[in-house]
Each structure stands twice: as C-alpha cells, then as structure tokens.
PDB file of N, CA and C in Angstrom:
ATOM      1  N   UNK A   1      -4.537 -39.594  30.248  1.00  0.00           N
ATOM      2  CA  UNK A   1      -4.074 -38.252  29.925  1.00  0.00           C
ATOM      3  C   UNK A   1      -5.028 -37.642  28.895  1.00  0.00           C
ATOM      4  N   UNK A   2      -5.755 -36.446  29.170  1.00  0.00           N
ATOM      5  CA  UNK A   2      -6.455 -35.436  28.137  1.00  0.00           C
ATOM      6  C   UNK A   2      -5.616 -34.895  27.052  1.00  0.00           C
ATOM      7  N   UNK A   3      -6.262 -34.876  25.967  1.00  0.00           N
ATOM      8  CA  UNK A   3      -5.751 -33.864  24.708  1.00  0.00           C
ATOM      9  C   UNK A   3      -5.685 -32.763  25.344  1.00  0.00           C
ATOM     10  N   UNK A   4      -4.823 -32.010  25.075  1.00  0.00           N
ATOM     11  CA  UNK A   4      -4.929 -30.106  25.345  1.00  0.00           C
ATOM     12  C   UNK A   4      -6.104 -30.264  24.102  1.00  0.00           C
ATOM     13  N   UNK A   5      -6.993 -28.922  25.022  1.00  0.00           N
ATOM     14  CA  UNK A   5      -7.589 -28.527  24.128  1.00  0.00           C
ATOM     15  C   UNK A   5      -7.089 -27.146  22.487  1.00  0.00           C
ATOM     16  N   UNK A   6      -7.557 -27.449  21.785  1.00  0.00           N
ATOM     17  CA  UNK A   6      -7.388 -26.337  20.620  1.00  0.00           C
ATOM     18  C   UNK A   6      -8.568 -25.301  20.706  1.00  0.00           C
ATOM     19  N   UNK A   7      -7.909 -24.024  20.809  1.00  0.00           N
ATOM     20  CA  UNK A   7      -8.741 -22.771  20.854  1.00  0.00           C
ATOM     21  C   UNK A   7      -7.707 -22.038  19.326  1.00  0.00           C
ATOM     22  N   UNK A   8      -9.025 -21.823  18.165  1.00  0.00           N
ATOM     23  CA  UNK A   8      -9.407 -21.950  17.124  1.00  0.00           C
ATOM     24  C   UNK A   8      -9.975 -19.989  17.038  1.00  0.00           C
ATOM     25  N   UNK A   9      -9.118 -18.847  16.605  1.00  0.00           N
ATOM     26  CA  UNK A   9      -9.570 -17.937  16.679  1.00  0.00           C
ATOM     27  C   UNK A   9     -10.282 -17.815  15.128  1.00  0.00           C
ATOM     28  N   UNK A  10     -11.901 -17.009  15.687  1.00  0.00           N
ATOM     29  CA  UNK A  10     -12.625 -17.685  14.362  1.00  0.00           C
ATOM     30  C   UNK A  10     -13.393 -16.033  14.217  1.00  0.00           C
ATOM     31  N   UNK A  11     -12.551 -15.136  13.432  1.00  0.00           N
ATOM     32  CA  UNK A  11     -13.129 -13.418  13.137  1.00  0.00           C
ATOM     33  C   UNK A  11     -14.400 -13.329  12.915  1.00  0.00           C
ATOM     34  N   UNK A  12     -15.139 -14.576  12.298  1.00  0.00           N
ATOM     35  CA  UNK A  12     -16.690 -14.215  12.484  1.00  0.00           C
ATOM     36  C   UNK A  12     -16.905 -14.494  12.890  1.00  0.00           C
ATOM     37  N   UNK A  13     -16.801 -14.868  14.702  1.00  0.00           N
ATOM     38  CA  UNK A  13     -17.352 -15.239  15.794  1.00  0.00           C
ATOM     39  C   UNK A  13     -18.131 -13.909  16.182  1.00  0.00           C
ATOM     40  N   UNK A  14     -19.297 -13.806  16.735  1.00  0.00           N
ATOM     41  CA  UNK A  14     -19.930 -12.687  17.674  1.00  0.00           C
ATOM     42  C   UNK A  14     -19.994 -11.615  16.519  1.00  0.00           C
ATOM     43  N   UNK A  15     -20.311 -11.698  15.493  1.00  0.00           N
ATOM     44  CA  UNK A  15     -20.271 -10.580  14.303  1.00  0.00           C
ATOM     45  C   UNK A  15     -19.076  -9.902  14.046  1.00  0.00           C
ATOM     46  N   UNK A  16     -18.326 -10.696  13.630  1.00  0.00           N
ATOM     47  CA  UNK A  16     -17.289 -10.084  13.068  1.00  0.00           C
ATOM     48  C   UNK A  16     -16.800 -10.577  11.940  1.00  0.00           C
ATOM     49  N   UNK A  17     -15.948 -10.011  11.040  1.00  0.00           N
ATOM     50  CA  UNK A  17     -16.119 -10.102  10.087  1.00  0.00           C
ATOM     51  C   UNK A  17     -14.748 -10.860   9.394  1.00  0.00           C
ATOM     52  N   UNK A  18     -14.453 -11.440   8.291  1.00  0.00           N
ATOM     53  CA  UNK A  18     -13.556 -12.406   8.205  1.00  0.00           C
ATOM     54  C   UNK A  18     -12.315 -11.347   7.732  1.00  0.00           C
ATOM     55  N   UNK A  19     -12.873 -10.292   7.147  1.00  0.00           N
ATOM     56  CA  UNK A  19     -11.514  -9.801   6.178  1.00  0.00           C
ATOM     57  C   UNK A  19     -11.598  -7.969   6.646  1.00  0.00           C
ATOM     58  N   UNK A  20     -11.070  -7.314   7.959  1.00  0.00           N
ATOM     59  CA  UNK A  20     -11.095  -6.331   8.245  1.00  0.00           C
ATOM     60  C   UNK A  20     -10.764  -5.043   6.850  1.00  0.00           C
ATOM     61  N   UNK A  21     -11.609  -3.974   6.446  1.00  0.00           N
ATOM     62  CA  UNK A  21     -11.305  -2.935   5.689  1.00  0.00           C
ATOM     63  C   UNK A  21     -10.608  -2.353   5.935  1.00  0.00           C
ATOM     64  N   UNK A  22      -9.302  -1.918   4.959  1.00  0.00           N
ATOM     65  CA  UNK A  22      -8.400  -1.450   5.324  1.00  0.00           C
ATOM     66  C   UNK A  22      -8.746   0.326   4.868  1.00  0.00           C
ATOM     67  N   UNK A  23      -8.253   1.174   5.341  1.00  0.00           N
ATOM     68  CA  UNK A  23      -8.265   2.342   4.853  1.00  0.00           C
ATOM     69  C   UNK A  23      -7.189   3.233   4.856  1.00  0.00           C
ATOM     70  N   UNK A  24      -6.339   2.795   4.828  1.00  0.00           N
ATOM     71  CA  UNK A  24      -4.590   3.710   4.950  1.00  0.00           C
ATOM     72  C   UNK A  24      -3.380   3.050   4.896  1.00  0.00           C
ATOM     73  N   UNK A  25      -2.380   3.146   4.008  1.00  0.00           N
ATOM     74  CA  UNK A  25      -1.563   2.590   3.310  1.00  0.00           C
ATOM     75  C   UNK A  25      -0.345   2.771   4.331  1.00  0.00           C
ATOM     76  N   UNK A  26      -0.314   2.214   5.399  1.00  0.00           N
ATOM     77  CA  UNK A  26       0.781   2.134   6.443  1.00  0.00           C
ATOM     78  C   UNK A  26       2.502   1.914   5.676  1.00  0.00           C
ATOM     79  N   UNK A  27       2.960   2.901   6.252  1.00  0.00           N
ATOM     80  CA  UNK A  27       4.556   2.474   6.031  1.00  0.00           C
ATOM     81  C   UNK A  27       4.947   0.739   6.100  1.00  0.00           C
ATOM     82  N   UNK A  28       4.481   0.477   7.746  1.00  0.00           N
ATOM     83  CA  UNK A  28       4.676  -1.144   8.028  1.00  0.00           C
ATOM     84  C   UNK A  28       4.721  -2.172   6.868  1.00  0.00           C
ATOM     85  N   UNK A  29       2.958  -1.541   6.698  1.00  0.00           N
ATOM     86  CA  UNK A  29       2.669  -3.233   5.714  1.00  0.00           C
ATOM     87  C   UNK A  29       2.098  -2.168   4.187  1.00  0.00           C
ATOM     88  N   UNK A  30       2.908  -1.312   3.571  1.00  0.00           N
ATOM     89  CA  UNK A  30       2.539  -0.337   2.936  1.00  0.00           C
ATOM     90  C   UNK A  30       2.297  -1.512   1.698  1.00  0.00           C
ATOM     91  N   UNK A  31       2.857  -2.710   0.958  1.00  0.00           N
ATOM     92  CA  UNK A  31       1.988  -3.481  -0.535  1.00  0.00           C
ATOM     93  C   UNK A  31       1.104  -3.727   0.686  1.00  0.00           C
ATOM     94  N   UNK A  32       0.936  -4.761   0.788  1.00  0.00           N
ATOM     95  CA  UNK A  32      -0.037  -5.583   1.043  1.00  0.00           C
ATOM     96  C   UNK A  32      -1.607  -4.362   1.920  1.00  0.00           C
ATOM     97  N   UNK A  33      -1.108  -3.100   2.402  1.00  0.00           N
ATOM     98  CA  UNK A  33      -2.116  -2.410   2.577  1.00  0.00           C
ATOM     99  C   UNK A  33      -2.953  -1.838   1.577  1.00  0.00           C
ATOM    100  N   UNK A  34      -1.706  -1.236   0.594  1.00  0.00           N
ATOM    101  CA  UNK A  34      -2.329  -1.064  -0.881  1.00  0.00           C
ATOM    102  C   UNK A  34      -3.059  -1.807  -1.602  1.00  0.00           C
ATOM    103  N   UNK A  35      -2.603  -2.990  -1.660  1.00  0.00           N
ATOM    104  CA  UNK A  35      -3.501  -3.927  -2.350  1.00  0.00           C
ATOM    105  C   UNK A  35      -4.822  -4.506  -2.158  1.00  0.00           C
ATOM    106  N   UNK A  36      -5.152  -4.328  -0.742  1.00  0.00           N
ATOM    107  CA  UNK A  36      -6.192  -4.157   0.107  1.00  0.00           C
ATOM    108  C   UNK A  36      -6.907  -3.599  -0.303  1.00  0.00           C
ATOM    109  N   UNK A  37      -6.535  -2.140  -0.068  1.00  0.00           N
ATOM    110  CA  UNK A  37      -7.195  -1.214  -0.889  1.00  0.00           C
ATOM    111  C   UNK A  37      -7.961  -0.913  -2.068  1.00  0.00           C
ATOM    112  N   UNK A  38      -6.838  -1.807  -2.804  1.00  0.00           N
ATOM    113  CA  UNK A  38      -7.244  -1.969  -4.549  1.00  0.00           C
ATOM    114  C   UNK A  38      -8.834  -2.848  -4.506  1.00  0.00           C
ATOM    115  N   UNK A  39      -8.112  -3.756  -3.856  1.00  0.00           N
ATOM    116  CA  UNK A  39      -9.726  -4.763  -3.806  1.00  0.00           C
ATOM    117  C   UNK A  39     -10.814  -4.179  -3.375  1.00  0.00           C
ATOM    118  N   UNK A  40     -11.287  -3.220  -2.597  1.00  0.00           N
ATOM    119  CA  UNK A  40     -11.929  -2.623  -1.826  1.00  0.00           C
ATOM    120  C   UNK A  40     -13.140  -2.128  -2.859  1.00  0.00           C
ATOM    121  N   UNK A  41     -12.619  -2.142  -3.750  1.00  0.00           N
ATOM    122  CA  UNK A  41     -13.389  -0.987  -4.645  1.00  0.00           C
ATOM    123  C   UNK A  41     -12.559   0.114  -5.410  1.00  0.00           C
ATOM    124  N   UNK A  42     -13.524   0.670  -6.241  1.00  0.00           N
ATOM    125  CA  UNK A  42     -13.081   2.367  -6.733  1.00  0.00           C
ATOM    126  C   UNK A  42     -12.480   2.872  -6.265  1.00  0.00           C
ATOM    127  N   UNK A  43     -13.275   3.525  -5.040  1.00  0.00           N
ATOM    128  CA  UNK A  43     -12.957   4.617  -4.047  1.00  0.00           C
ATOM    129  C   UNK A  43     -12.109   4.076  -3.281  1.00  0.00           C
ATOM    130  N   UNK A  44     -11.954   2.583  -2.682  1.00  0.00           N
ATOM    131  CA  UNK A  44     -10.949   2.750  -2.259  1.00  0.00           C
ATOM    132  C   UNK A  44      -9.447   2.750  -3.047  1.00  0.00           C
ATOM    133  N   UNK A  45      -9.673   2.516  -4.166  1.00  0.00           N
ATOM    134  CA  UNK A  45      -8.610   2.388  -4.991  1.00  0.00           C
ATOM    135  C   UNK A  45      -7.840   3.523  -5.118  1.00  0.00           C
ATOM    136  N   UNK A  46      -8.894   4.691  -5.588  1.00  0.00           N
ATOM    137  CA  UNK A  46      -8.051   6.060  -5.902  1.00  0.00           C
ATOM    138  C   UNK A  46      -7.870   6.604  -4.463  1.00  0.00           C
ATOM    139  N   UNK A  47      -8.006   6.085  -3.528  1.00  0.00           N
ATOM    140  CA  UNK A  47      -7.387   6.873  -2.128  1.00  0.00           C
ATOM    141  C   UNK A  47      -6.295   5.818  -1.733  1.00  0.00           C
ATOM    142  N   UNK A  48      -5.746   4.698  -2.245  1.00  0.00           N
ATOM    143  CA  UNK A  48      -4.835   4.043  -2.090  1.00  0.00           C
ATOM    144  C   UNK A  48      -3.756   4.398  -2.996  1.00  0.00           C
ATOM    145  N   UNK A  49      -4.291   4.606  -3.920  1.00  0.00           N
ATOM    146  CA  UNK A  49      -3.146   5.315  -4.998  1.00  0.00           C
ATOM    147  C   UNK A  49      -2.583   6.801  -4.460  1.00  0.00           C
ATOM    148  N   UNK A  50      -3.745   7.100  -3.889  1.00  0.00           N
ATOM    149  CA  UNK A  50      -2.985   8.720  -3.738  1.00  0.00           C
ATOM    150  C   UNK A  50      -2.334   8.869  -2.768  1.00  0.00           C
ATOM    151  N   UNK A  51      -2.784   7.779  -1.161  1.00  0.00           N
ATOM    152  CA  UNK A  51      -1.861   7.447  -0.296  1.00  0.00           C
ATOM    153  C   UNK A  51      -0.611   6.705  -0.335  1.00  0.00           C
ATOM    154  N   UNK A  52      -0.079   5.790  -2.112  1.00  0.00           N
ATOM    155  CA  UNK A  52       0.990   5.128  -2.216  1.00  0.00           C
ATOM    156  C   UNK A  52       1.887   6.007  -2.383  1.00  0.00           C
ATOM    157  N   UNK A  53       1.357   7.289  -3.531  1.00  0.00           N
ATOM    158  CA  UNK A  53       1.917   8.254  -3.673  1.00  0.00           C
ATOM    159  C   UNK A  53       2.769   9.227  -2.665  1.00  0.00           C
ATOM    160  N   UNK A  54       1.808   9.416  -1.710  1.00  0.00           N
ATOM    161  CA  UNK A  54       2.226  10.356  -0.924  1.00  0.00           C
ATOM    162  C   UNK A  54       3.248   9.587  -0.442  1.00  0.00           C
ATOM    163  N   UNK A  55       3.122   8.457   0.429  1.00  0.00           N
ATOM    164  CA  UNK A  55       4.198   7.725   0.713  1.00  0.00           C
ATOM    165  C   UNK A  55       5.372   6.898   0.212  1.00  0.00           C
ATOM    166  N   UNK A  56       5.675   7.328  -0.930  1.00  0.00           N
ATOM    167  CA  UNK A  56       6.819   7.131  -1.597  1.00  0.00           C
ATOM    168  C   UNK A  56       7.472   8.481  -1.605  1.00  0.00           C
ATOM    169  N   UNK A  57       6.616  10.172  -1.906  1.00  0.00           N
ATOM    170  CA  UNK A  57       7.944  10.791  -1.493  1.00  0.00           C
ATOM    171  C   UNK A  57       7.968  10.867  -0.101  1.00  0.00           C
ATOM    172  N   UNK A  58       7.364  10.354   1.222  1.00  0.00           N
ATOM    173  CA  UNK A  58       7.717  10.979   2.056  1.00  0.00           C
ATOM    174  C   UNK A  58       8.911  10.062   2.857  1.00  0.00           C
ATOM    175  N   UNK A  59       8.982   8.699   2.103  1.00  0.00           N
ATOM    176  CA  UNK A  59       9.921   7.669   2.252  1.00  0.00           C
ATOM    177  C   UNK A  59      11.459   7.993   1.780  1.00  0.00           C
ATOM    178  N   UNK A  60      11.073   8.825   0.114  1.00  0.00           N
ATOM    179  CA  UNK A  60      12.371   9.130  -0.370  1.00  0.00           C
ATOM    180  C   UNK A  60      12.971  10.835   0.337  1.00  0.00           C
ATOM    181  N   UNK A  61      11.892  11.572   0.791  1.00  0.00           N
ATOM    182  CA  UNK A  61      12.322  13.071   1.462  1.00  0.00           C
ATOM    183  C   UNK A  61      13.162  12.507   2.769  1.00  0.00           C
ATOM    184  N   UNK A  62      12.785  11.589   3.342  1.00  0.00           N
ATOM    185  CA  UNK A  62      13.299  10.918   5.055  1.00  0.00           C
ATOM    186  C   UNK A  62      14.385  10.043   4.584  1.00  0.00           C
ATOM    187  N   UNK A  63      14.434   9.442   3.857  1.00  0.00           N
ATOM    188  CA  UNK A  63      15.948   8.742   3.599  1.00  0.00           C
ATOM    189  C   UNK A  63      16.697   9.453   4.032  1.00  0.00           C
ATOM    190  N   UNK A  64      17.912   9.072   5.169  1.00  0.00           N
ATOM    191  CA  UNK A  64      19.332   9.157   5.176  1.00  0.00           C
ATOM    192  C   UNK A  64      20.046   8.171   4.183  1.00  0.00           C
ATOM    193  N   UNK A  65      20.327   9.346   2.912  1.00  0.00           N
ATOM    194  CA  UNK A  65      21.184   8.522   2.276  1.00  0.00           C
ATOM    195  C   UNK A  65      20.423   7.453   1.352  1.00  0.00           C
ATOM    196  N   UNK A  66      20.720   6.534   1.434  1.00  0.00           N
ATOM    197  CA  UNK A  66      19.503   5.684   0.580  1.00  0.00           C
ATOM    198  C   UNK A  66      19.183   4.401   1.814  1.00  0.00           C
ATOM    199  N   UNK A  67      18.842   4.851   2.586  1.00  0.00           N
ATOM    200  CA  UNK A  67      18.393   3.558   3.587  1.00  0.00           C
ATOM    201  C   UNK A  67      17.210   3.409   3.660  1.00  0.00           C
ATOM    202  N   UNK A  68      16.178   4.125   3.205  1.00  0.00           N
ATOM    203  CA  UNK A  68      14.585   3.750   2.789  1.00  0.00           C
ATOM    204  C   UNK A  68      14.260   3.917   0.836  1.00  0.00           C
ATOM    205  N   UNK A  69      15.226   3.735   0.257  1.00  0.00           N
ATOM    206  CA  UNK A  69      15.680   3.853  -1.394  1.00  0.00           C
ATOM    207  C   UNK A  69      14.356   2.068  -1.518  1.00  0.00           C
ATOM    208  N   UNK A  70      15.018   1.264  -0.996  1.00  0.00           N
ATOM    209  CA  UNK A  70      14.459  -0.272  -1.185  1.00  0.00           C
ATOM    210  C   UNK A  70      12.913  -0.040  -1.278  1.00  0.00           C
ATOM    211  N   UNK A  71      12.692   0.215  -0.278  1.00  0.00           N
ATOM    212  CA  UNK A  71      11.262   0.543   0.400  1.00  0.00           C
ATOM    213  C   UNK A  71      10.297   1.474  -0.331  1.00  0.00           C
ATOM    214  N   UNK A  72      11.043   2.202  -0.645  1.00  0.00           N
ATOM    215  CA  UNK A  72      10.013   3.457  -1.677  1.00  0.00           C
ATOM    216  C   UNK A  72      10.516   2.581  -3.012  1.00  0.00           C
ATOM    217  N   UNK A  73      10.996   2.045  -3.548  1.00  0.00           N
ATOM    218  CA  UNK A  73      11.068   0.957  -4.772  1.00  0.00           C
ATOM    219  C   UNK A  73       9.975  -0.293  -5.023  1.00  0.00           C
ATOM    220  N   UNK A  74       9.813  -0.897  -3.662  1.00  0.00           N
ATOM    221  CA  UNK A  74       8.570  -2.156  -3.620  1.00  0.00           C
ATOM    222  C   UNK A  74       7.609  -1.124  -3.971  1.00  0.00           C
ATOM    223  N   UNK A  75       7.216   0.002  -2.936  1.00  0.00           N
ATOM    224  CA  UNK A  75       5.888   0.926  -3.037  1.00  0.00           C
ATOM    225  C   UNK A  75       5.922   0.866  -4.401  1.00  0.00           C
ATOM    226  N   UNK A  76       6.640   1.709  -5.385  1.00  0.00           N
ATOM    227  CA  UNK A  76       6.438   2.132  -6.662  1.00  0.00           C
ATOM    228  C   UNK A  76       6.466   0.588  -6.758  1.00  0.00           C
ATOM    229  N   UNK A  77       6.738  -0.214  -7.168  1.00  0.00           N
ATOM    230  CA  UNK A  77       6.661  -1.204  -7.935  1.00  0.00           C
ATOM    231  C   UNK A  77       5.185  -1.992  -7.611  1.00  0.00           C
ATOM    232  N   UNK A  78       4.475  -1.705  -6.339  1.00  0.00           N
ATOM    233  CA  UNK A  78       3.354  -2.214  -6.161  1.00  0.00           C
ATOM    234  C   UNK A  78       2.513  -1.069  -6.532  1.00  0.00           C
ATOM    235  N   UNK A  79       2.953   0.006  -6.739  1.00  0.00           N
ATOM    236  CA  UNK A  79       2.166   1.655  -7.831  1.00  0.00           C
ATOM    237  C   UNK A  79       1.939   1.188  -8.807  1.00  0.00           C
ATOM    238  N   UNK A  80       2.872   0.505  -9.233  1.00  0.00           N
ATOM    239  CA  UNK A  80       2.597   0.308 -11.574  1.00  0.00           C
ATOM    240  C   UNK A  80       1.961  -0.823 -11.557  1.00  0.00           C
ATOM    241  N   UNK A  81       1.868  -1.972 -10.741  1.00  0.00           N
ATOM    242  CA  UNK A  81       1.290  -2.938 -10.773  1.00  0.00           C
ATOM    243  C   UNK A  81      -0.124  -3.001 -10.799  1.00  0.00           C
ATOM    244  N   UNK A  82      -0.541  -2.131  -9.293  1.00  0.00           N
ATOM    245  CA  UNK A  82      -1.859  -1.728  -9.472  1.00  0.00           C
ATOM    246  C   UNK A  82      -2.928  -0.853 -10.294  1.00  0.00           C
ATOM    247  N   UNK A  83      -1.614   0.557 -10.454  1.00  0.00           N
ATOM    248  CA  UNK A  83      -2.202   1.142 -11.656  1.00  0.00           C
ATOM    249  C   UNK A  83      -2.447   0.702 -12.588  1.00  0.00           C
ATOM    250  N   UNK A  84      -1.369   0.014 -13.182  1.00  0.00           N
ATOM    251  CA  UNK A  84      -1.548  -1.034 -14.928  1.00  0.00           C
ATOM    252  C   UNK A  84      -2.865  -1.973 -14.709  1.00  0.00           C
ATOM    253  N   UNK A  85      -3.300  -2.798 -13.427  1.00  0.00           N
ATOM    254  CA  UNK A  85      -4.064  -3.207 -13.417  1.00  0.00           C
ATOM    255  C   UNK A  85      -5.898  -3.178 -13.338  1.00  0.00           C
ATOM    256  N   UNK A  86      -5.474  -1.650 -12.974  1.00  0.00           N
ATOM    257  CA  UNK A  86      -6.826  -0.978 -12.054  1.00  0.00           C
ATOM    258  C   UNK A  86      -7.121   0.042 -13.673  1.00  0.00           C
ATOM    259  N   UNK A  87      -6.378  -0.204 -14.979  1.00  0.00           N
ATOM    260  CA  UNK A  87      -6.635   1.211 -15.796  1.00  0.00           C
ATOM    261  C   UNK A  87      -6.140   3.149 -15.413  1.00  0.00           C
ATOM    262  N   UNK A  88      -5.243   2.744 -14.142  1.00  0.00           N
ATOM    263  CA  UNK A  88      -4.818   4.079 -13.938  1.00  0.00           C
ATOM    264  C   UNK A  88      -3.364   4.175 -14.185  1.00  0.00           C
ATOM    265  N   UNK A  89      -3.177   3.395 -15.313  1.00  0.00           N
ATOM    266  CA  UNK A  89      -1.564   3.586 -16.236  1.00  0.00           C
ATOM    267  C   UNK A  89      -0.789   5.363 -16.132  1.00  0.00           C
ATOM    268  N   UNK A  90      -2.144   6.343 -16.783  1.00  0.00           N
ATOM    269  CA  UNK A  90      -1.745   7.711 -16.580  1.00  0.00           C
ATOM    270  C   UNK A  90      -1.653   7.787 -15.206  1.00  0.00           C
ATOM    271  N   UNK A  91      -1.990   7.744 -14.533  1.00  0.00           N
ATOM    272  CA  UNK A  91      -1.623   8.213 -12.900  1.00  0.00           C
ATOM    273  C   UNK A  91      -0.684   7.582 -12.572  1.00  0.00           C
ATOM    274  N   UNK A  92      -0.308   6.570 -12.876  1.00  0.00           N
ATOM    275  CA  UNK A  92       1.035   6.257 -12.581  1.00  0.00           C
ATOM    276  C   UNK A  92       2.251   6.881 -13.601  1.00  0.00           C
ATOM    277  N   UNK A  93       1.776   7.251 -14.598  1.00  0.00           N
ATOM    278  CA  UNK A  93       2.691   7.669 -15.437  1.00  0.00           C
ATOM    279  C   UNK A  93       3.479   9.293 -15.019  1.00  0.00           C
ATOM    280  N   UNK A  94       2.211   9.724 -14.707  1.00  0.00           N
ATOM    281  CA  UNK A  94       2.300  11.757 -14.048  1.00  0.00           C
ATOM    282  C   UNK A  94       2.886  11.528 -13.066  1.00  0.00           C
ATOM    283  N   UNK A  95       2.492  10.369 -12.153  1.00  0.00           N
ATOM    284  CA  UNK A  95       3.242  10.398 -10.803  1.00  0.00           C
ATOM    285  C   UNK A  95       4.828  10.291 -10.905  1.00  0.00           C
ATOM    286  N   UNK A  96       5.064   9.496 -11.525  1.00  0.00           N
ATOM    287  CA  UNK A  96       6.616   9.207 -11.909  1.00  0.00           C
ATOM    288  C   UNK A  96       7.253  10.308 -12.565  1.00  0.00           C
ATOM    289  N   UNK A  97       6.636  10.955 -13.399  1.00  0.00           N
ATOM    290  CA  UNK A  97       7.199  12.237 -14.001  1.00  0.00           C
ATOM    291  C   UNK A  97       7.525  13.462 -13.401  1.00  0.00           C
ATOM    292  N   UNK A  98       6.174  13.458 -12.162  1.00  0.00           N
ATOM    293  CA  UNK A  98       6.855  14.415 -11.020  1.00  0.00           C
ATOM    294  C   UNK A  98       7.630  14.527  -9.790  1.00  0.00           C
ATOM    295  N   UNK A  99       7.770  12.740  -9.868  1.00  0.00           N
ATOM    296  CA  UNK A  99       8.389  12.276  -8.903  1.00  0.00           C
ATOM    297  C   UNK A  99      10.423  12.710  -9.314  1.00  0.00           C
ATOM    298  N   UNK A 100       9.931  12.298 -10.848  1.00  0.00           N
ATOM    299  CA  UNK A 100      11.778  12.546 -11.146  1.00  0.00           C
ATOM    300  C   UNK A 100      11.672  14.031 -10.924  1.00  0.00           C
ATOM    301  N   UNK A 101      11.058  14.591 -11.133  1.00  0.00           N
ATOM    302  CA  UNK A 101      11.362  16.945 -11.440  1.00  0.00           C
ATOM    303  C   UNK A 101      11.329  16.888 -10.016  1.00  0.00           C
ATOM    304  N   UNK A 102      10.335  16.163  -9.300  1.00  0.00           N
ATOM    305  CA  UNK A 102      10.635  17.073  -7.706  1.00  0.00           C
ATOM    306  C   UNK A 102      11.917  16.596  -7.116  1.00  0.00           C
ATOM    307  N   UNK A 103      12.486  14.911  -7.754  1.00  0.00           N
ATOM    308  CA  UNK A 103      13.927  14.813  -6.963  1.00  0.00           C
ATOM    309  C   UNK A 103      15.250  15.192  -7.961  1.00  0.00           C
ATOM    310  N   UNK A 104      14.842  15.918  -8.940  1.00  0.00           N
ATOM    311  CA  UNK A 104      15.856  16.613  -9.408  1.00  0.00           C
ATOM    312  C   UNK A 104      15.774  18.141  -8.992  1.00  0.00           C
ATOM    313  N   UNK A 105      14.783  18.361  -8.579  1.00  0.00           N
ATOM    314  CA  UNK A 105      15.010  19.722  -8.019  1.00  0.00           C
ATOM    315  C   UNK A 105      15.364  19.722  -6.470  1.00  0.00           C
ATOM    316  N   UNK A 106      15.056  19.251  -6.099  1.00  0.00           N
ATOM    317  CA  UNK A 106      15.787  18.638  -4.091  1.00  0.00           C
ATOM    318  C   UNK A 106      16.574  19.086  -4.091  1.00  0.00           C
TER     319      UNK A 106
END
C-alpha cells in the first residue's frame, strides 16, 4: 500500500509572494485587516486608520438597534491600539470626540 501523497500549498511557488498586501479594511476581517495595514508602512497606516474610521460609523449608522454595537467596539478597540502604538494617539482622540457629537446628534 502507497502513502497518499501530501500536496503542500507553498505562496512563493512561481513568484509569489508569502504575505499578500492588504489595502482595505474589510468589514469581514476588519482587526486583522487593519493591522495589516499598520505593518505595511506609513502610508499604509494613515489609510488604515482613516478606513477604520470610516468603518466604525458606517457599522454604528447600519445597526438595527445594537446588533453591529460589538463589532464597531473590536474596530475602535483595534483604533486605540494601533493609534497609541503607531504615535497617532490625537487621531484617535478627535476621532472619538466626533464620533460621540455625531451620535449625539443622530
């Protein structure tokens, strides 16, 4: 009797690359896209921040009720993490400040 063989998927096979660039902070896998991001660099950093942003209010505007409340909570909580870490403490700080005036004005 033969071993089955093992087929071994290997991303830098044929030029490719081990760790695909991410560039957009998906609802799906919205930390772990962000954080992606963060690593990326600068630039990608401040376009991950501004895409966490956007997608926390557009998580809390679409809530029925609080059934995406959880979800826009990890986001922000993976917001201050990265900001505090990346030196963009103020951008996380303004963000939160307009985040409360725009959902007290809703």
């Amino acid at each position: 009797m033969e071993a089955a063989a093992v087929v071994v998927f290997d991303p830098t096979a044929a030029g490719g690359t081990a760790a695909a660039r991410v560039s957009k902070v998906s609802e799906l896998n919205a930390v772990e896209d962000f954080r992606a991001m963060l690593a990326q660099g600068r630039d990608s950093a401040s376009e991950a921040v501004r895409q966490m942003q956007e997608l926390v209010r557009e998580l809390v505007s679409r809530s029925i009720g609080d059934q995406l409340y959880d979800k826009a909570v990890k986001c922000v909580q993976a917001l201050r993490g990265g900001c505090a870490s990346s030196g963009r403490a103020g951008a996380f700080n303004s963000f939160l400040r307009d985040l409360v005036t725009w959902w007290v004005l809703e």
